[in-house]
N, C-alpha and C. Protein backbone atom coordinates (compact mmCIF):
# COMPACT_ATOMS: atom_id res chain seq x y z
N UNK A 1 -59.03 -31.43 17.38
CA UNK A 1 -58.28 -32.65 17.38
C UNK A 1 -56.90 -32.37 17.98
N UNK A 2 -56.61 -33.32 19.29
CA UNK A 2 -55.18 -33.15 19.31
C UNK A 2 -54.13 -33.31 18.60
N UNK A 3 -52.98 -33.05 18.43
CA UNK A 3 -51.36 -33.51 17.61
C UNK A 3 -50.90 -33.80 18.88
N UNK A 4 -50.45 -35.00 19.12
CA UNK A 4 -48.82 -34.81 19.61
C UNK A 4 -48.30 -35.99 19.14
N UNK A 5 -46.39 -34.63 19.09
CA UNK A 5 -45.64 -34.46 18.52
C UNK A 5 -44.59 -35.59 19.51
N UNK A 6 -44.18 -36.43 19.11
CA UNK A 6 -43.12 -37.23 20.20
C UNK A 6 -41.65 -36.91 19.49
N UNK A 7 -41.29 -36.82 18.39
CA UNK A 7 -40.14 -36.68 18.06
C UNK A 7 -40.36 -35.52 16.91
N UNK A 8 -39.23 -34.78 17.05
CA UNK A 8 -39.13 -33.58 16.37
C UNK A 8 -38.84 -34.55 14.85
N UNK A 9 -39.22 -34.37 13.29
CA UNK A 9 -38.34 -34.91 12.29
C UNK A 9 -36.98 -34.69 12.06
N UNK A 10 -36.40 -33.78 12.22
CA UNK A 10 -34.96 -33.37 11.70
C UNK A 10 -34.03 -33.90 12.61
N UNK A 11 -34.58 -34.19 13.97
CA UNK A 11 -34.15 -35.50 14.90
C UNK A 11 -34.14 -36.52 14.79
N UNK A 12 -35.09 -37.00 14.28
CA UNK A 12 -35.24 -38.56 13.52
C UNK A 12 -34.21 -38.83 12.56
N UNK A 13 -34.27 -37.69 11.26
CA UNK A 13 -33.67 -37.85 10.06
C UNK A 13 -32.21 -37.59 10.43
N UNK A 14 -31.44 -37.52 11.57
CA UNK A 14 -29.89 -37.11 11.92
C UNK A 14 -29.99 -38.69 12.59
N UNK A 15 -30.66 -39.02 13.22
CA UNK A 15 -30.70 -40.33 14.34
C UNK A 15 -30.52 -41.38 13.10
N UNK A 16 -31.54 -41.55 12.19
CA UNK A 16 -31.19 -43.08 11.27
C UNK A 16 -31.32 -42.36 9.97
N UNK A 17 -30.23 -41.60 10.11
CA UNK A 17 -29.07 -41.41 8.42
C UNK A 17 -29.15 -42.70 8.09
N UNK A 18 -29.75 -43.37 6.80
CA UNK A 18 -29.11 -44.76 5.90
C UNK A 18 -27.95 -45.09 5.77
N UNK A 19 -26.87 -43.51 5.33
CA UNK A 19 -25.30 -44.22 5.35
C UNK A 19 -25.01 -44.46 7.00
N UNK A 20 -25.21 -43.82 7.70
CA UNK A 20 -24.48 -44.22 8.94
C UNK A 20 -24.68 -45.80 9.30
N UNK A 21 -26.43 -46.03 8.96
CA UNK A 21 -26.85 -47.57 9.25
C UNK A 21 -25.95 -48.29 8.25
N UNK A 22 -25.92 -48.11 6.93
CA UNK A 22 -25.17 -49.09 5.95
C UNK A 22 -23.74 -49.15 6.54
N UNK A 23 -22.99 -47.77 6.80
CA UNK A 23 -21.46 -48.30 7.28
C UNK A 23 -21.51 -49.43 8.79
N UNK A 24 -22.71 -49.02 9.13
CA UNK A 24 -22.65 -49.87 10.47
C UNK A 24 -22.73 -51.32 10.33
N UNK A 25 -23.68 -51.66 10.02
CA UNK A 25 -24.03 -53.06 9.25
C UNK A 25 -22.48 -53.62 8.27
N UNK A 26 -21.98 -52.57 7.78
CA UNK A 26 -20.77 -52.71 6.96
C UNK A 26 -19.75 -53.26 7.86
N UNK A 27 -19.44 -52.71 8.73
CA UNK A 27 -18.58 -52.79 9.85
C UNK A 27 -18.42 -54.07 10.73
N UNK A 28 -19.98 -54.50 10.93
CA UNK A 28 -20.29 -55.65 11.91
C UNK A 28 -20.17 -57.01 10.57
N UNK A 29 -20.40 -56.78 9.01
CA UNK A 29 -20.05 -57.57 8.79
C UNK A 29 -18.41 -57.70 8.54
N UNK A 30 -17.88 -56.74 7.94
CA UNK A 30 -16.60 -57.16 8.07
C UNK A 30 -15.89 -57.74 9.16
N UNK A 31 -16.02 -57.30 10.39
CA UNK A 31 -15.24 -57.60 11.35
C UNK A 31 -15.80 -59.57 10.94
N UNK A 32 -16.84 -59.81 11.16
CA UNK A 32 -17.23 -61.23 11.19
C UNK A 32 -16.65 -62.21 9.82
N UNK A 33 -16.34 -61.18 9.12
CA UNK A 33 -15.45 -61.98 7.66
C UNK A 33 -14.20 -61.81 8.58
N UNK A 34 -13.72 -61.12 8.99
CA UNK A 34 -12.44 -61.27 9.03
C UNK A 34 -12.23 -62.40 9.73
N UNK A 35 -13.15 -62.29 11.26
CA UNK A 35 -12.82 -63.09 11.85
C UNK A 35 -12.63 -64.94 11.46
N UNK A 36 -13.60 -65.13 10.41
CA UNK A 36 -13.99 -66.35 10.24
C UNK A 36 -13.11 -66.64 9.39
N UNK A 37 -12.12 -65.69 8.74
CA UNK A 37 -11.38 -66.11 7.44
C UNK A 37 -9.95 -66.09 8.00
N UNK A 38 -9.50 -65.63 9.35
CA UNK A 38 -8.58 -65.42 9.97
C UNK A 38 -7.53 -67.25 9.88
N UNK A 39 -6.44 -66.45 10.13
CA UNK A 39 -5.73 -68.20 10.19
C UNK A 39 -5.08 -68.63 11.31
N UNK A 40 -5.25 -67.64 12.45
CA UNK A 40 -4.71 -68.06 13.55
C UNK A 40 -5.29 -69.31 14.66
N UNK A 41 -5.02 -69.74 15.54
CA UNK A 41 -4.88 -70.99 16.00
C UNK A 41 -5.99 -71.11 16.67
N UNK A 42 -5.93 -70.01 17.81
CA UNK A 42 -6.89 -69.75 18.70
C UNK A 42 -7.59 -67.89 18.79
N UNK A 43 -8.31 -67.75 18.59
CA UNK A 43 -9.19 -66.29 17.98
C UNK A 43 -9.85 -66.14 19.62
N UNK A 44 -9.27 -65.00 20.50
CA UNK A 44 -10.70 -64.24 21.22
C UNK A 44 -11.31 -63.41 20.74
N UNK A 45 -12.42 -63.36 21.36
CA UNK A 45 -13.06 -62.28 20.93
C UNK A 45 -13.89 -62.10 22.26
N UNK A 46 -14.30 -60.49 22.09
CA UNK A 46 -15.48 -59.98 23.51
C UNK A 46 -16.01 -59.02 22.64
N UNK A 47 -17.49 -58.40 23.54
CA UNK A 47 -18.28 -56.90 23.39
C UNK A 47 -18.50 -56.98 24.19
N UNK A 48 -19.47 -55.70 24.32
CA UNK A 48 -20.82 -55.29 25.43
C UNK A 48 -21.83 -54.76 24.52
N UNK A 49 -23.40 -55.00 25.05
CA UNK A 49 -24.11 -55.00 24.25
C UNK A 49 -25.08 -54.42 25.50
N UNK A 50 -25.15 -52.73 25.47
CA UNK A 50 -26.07 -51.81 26.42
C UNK A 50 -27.55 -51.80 26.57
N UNK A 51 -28.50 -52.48 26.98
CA UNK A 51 -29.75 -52.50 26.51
C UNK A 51 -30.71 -51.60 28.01
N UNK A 52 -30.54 -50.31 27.49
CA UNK A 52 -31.01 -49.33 29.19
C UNK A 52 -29.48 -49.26 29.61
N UNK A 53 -30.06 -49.35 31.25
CA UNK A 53 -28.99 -49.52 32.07
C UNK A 53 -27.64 -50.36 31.86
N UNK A 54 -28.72 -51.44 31.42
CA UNK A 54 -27.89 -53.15 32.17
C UNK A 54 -26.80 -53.46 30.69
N UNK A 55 -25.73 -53.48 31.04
CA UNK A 55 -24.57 -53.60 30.26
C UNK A 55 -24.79 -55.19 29.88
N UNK A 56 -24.40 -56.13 28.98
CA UNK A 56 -24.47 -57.59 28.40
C UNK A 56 -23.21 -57.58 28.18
N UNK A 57 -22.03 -58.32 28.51
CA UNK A 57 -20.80 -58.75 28.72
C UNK A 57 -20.52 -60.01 28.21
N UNK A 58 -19.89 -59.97 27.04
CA UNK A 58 -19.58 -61.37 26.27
C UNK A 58 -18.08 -61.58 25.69
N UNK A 59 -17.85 -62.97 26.16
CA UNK A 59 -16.64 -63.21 25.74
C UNK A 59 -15.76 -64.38 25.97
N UNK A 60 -15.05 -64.56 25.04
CA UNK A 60 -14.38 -65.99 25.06
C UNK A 60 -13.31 -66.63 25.77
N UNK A 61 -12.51 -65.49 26.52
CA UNK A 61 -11.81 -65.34 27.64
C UNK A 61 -12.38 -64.34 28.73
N UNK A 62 -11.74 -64.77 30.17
CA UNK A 62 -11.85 -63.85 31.70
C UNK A 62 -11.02 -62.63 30.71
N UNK A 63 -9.94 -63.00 30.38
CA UNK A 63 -9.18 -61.08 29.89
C UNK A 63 -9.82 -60.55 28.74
N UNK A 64 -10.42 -61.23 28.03
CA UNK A 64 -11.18 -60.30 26.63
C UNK A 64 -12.47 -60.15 27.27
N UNK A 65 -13.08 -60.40 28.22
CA UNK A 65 -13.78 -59.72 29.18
C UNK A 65 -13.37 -58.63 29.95
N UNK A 66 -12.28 -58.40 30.50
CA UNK A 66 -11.81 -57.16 31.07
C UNK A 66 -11.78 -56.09 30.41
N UNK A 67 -10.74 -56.52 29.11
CA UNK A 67 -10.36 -55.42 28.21
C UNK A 67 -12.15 -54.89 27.80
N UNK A 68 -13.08 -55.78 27.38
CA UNK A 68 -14.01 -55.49 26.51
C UNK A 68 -14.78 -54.37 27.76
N UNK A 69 -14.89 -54.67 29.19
CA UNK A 69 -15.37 -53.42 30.03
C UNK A 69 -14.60 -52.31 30.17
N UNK A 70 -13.33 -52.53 30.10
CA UNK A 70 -12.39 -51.18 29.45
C UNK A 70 -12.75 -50.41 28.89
N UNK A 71 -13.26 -51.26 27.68
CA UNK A 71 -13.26 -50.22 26.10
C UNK A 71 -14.61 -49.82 26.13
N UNK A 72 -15.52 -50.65 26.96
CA UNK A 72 -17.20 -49.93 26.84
C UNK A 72 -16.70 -48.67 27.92
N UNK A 73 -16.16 -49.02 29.05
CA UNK A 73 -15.91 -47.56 29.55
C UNK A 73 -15.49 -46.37 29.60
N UNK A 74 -14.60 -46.62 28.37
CA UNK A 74 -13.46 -44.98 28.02
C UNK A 74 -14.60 -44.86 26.98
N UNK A 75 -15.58 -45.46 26.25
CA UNK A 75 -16.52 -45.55 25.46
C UNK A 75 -17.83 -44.61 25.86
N UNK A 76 -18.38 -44.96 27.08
CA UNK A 76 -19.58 -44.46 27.92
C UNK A 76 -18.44 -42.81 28.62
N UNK A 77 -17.09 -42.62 28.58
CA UNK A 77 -16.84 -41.73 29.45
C UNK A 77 -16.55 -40.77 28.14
N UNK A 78 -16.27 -40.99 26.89
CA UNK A 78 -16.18 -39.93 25.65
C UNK A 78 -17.97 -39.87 25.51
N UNK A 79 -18.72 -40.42 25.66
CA UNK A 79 -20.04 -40.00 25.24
C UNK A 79 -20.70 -38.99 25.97
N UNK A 80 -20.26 -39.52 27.50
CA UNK A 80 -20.53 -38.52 28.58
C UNK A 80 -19.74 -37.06 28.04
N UNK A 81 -18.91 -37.58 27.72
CA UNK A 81 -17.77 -35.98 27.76
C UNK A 81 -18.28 -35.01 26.26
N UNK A 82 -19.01 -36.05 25.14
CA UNK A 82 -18.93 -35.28 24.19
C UNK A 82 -20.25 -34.58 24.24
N UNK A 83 -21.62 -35.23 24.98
CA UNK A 83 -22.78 -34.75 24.98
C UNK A 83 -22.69 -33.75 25.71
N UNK A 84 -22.43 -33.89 27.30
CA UNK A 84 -22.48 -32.89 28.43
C UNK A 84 -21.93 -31.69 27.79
N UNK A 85 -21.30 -31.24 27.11
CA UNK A 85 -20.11 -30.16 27.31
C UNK A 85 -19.81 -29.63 26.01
């Protein structure tokens, strides 16, 4: 009988740690309390949302669009820098 093996376990079990998922989920809701409980007049907001290649660019202003490809890029250039090296 064959085995194959597609993912090593101790790779898996470092990849979806529960706390890392719970602070994450933690995170995406807070930011969304804050935002909704906020008292200012007018609220932007942007992300990017990487799915493969193709980057997803969202946002409520042209400049919280800029900044938000900014921050995915010093983002994608520490990932590059921390994996490679």
């Amino acid at each position: 009988m064959l085995h194959v093996t597609f993912f090593n376990t101790s790779t898996v079990n470092k990849l979806m740690n529960p706390i890392k998922i719970f602070v994450g989920i933690a995170l995406i809701f807070m930011g969304i309390s804050l935002l909704l409980i906020s008292q200012a007049e007018s609220v932007e907001y942007g992300g990017v949302v990487v799915i493969g290649p193709f980057p997803i660019i969202f946002a409520s202003s042209p400049d919280m669009a800029v900044i938000s490809i900014f921050i995915a890029a010093f983002f994608l250039l520490m990932l590059l820098f921390f994996t490679r090296w």
